[in-house]
N, C-alpha and C. Protein backbone atom coordinates (compact mmCIF):
# COMPACT_ATOMS: atom_id res chain seq x y z
N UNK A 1 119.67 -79.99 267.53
CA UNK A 1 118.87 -79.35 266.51
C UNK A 1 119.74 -78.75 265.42
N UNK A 2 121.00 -78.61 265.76
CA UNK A 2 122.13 -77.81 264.48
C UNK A 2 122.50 -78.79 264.05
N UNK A 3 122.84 -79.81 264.45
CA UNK A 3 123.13 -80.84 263.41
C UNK A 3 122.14 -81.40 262.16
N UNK A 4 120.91 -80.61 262.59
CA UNK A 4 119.98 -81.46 261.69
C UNK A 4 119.80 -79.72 260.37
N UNK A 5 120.47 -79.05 260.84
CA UNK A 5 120.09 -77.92 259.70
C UNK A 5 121.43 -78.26 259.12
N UNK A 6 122.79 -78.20 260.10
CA UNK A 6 124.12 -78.62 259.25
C UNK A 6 123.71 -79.17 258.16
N UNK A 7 122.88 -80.96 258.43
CA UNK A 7 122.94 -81.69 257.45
C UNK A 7 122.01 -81.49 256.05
N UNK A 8 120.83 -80.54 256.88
CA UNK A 8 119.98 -80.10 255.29
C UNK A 8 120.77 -79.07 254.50
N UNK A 9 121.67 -78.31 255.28
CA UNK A 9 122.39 -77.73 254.44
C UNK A 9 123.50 -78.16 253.57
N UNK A 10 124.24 -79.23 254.21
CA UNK A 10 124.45 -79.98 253.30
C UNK A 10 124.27 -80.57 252.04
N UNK A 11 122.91 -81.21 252.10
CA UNK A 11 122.15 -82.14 251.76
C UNK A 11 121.32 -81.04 250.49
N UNK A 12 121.46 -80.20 250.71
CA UNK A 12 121.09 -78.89 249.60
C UNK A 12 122.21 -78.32 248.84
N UNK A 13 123.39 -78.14 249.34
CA UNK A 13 124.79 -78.15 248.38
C UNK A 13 124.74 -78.92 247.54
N UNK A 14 125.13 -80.06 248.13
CA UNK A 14 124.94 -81.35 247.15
C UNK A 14 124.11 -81.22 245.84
N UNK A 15 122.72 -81.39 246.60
CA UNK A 15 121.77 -81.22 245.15
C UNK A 15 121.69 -80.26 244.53
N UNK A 16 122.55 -79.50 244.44
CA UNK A 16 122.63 -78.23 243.54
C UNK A 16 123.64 -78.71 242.60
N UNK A 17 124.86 -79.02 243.40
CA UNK A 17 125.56 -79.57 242.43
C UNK A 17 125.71 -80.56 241.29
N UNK A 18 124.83 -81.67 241.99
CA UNK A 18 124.49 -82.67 240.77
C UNK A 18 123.26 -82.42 239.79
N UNK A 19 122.66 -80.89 240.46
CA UNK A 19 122.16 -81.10 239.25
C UNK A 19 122.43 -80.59 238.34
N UNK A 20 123.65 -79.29 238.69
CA UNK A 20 124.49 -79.03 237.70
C UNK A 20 125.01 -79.76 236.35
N UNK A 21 125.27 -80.90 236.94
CA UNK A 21 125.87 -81.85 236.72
C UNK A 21 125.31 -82.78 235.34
N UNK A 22 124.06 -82.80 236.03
CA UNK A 22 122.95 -83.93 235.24
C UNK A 22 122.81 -83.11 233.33
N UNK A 23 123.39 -84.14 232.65
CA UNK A 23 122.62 -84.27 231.35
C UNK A 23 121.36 -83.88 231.03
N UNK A 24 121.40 -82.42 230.25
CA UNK A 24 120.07 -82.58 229.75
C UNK A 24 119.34 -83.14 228.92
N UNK A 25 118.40 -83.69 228.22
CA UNK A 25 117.84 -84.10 227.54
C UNK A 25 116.32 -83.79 226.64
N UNK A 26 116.41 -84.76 226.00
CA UNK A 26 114.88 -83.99 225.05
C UNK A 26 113.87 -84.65 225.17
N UNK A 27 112.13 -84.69 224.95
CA UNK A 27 111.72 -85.69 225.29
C UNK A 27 111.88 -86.99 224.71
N UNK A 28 112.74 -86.92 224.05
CA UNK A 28 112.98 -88.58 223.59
C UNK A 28 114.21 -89.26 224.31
N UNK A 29 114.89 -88.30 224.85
CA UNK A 29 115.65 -89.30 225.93
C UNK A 29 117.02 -88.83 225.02
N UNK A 30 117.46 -88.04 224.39
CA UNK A 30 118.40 -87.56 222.95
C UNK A 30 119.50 -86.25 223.84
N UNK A 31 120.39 -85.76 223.95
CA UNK A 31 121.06 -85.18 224.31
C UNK A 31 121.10 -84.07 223.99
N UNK A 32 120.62 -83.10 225.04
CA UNK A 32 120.24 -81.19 224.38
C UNK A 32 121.33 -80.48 225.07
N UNK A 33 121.95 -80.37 224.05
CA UNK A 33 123.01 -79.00 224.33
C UNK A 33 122.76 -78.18 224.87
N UNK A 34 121.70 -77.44 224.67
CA UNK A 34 121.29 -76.16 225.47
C UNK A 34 120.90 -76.08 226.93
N UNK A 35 120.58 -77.83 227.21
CA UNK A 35 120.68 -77.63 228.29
C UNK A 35 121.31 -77.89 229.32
N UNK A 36 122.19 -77.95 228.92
CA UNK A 36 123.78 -77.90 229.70
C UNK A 36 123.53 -79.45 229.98
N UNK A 37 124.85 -79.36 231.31
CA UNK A 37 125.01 -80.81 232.11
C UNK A 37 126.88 -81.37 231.45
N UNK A 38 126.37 -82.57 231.64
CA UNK A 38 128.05 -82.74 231.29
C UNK A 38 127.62 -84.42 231.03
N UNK A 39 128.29 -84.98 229.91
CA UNK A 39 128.05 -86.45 229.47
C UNK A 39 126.72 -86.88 228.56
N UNK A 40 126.12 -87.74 228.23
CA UNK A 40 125.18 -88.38 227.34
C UNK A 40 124.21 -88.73 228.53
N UNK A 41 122.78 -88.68 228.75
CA UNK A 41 121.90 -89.14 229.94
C UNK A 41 121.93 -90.65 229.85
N UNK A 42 121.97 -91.17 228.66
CA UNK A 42 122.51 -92.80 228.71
C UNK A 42 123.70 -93.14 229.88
N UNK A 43 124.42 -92.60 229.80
CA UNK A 43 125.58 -92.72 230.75
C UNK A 43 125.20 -92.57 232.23
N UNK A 44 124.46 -91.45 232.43
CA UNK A 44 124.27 -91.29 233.73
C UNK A 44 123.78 -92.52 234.50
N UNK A 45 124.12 -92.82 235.40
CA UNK A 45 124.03 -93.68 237.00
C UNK A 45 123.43 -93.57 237.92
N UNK A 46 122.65 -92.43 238.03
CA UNK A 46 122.64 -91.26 239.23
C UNK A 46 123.28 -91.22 240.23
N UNK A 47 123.32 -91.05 242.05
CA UNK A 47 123.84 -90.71 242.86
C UNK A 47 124.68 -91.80 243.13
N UNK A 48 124.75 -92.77 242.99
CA UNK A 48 125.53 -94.17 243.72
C UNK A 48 127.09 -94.12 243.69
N UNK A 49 127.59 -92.70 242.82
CA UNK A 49 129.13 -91.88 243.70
C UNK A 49 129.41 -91.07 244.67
N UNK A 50 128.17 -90.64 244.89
CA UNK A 50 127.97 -89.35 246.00
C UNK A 50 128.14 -89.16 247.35
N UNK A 51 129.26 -89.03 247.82
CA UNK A 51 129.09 -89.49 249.42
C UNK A 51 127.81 -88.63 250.18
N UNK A 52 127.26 -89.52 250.89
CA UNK A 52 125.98 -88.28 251.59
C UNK A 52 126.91 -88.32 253.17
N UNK A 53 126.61 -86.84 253.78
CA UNK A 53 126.63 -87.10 255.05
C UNK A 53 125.82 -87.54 255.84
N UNK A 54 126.38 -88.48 256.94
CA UNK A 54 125.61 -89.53 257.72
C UNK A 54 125.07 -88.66 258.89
C-alpha cells in the first residue's frame, strides 16, 4: 500500500513541475508573458521526456 502513495507522490512532484514548465498562452495559441512557463507553446511536445516512475 506505500508503494502506491510513494508513487502518487511522485507522480504529483512531477506534475507540478511541468507545469511550471509549460508555456503560457493566449486564446489564440500566441505566447503570454505574463504567464510565465519557459519556450513558445508551438515548441512544446508535452511529456514524451519525462521519465515516470514504474
Amino acid at each position: 500500500m506505500s508503494d502506491v502513495n510513494e508513487n502518487d507522490q511522485t507522480l504529483e512532484e512531477i506534475a507540478k513541475e511541468r507545469m511550471e514548465e509549460l508555456p503560457g498562452e493566449t486564446a489564440l495559441g500566441h505566447r503570454d508573458p505574463a504567464a510565465g512557463g519557459e519556450g513558445e507553446p508551438e515548441d512544446f511536445h508535452g511529456n514524451s521526456d519525462v521519465p515516470l516512475p514504474e
